[in-house]
C-alpha atoms as a PDB file:
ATOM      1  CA  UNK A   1      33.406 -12.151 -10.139  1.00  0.00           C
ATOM      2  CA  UNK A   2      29.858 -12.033  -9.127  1.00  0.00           C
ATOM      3  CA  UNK A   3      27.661 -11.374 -11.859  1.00  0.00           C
ATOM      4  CA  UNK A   4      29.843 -11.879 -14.385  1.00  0.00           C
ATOM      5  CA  UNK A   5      28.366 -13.701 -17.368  1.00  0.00           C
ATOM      6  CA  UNK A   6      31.200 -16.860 -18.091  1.00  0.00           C
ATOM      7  CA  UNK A   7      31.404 -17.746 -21.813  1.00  0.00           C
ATOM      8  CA  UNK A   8      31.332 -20.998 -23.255  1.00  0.00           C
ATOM      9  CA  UNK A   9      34.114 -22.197 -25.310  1.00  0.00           C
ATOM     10  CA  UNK A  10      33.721 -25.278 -26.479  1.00  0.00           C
ATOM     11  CA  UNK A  11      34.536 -25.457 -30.131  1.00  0.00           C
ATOM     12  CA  UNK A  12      31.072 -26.058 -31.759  1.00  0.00           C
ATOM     13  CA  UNK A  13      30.658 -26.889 -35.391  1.00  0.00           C
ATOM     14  CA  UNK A  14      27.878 -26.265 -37.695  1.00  0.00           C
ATOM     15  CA  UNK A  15      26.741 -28.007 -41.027  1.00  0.00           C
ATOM     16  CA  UNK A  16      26.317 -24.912 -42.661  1.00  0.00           C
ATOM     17  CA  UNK A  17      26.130 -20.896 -42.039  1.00  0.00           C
ATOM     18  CA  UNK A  18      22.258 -21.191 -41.791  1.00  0.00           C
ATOM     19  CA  UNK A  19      22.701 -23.815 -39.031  1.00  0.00           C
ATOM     20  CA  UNK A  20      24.998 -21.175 -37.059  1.00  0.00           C
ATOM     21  CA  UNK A  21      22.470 -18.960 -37.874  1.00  0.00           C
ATOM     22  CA  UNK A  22      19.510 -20.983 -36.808  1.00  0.00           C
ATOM     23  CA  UNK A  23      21.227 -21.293 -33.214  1.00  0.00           C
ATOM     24  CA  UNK A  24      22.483 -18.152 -33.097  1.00  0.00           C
ATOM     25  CA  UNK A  25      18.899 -16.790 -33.666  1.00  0.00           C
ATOM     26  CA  UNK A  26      17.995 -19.417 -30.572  1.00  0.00           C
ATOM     27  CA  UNK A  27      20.486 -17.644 -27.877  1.00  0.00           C
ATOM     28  CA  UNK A  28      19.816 -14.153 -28.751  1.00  0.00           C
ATOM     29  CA  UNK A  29      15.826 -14.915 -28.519  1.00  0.00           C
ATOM     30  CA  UNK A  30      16.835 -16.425 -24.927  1.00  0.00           C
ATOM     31  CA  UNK A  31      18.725 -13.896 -24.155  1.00  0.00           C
ATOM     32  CA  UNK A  32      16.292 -11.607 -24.581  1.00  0.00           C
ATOM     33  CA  UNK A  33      13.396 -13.180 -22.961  1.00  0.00           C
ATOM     34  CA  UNK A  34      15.755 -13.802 -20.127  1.00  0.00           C
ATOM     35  CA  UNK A  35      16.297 -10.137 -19.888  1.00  0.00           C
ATOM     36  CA  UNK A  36      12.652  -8.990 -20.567  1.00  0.00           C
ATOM     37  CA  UNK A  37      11.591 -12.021 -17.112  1.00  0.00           C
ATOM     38  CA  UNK A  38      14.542 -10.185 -15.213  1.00  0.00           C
ATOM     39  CA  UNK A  39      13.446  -6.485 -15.684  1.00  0.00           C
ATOM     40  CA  UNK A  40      10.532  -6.083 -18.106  1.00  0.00           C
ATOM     41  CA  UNK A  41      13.222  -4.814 -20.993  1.00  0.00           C
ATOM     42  CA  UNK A  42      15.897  -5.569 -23.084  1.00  0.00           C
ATOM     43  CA  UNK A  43      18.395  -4.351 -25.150  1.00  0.00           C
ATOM     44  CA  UNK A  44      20.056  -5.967 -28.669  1.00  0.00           C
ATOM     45  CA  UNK A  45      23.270  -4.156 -30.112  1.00  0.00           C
ATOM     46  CA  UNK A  46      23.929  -5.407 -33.511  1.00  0.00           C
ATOM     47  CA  UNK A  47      26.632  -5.325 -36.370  1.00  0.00           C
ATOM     48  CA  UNK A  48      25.661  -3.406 -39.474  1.00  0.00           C
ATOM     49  CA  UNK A  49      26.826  -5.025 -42.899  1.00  0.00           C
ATOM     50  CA  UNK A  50      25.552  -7.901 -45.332  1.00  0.00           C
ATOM     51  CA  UNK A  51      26.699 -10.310 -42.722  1.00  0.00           C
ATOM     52  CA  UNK A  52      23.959 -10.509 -40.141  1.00  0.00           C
ATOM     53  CA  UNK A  53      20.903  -9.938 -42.509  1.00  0.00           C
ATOM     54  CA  UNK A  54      19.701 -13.653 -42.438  1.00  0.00           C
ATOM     55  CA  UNK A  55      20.105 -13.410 -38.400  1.00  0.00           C
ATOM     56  CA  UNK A  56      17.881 -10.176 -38.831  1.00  0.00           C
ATOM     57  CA  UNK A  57      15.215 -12.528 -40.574  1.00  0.00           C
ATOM     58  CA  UNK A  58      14.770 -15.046 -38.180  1.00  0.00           C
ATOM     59  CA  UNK A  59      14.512 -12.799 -35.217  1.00  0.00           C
ATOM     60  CA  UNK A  60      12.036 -10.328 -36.836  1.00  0.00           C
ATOM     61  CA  UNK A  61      10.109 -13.193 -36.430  1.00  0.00           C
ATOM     62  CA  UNK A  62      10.909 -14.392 -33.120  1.00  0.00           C
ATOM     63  CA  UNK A  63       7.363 -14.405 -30.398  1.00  0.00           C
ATOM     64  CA  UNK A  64       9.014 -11.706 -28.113  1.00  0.00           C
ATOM     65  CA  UNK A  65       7.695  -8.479 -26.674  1.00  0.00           C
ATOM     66  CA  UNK A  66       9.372  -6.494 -28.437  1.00  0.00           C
ATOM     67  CA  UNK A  67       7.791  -3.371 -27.422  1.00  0.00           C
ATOM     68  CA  UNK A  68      10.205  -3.805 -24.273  1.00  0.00           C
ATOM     69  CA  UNK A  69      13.103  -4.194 -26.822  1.00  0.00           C
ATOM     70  CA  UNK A  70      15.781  -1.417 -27.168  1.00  0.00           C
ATOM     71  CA  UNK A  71      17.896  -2.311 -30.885  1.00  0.00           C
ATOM     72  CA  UNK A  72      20.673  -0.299 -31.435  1.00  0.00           C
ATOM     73  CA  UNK A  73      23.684  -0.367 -33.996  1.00  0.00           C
ATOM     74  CA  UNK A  74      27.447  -0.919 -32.763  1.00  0.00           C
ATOM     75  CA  UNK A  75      28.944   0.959 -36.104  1.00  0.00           C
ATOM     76  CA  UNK A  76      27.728   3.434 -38.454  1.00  0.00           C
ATOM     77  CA  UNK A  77      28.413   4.656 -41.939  1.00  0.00           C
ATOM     78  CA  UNK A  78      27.969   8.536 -41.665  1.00  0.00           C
ATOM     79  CA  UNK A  79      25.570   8.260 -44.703  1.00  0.00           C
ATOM     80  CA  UNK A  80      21.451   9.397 -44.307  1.00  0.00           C
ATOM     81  CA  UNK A  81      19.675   6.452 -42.506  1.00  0.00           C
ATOM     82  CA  UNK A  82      17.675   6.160 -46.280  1.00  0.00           C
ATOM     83  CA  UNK A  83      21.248   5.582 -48.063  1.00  0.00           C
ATOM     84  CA  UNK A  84      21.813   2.187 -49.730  1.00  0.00           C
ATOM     85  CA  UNK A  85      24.993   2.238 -47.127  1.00  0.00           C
ATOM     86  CA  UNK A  86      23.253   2.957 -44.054  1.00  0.00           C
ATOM     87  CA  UNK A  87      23.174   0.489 -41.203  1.00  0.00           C
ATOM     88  CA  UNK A  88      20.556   1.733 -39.968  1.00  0.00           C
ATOM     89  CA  UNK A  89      18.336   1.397 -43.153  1.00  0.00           C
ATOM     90  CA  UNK A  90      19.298  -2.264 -43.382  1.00  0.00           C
ATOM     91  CA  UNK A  91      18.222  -3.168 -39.958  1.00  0.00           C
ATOM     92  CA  UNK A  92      14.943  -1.253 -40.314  1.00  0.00           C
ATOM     93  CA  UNK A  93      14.697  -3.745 -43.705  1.00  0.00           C
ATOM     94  CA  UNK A  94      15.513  -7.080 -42.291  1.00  0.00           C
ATOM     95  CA  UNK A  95      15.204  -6.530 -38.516  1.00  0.00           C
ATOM     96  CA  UNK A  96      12.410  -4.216 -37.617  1.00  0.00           C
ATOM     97  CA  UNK A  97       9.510  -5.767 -39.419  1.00  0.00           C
ATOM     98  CA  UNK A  98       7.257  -8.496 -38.922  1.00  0.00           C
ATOM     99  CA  UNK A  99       7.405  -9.132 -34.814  1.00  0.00           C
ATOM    100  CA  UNK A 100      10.496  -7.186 -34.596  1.00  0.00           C
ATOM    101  CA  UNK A 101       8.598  -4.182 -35.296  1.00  0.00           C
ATOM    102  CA  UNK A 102       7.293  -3.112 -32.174  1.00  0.00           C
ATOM    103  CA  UNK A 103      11.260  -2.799 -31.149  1.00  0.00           C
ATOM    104  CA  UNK A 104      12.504   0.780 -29.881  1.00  0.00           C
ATOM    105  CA  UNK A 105      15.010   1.751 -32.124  1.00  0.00           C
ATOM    106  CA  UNK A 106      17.869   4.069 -31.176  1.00  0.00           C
ATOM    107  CA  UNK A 107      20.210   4.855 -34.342  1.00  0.00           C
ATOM    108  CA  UNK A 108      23.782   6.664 -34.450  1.00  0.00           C
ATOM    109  CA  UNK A 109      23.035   8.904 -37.237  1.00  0.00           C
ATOM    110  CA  UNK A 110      22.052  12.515 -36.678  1.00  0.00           C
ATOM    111  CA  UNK A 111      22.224  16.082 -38.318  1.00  0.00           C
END
């Protein structure tokens, strides 16, 4: 199909889960900049959970323009964005600081 995006599977291994991290960090970023070339924005939808907080790290850091980033969450807990469980507050913690935090945020929570 035209304009379909073809994914790559070739089995890749990793010496450890900061490797896979390391690289993951690496497509997203070029994602993004691909995106931001294309149209002038972008958009990230991420997991919430433990899991992805050292990929957070690494891209708060990443040299983007990330005032023509949208972040948003794919899953919520229905908790207040300041709970201890909230998505949402853990991406505004490991995500939306340093560089990252000039990214539009758009969370799933409301009253």
């Amino acid at each position: 199909m035209p304009g379909t995006a073809r994914s790559d599977t070739r089995l890749r291994r990793y010496a450890d889960a900061a490797a896979l991290t390391a690289e993951l960090a690496v497509q997203i970023v070029d994602a993004l900049e691909q995106g931001l070339r294309r149209s002038g924005r972008a958009s990230l939808a991420v997991s919430g959970g433990r899991s992805p907080t050292a990929l957070f790290e690494l891209l708060s850091g990443a040299a983007l323009d990330w005032r023509h980033v949208w972040i948003t969450l794919t899953d919520e807990r229905w908790v207040d964005p300041t709970s201890a469980d909230s998505n949402e507050r853990l991406v505004r913690q490991h995500l939306l600081r340093n560089a990252a935090a000039a990214a539009n945020f758009v969370g799933m929570k409301s009253d």
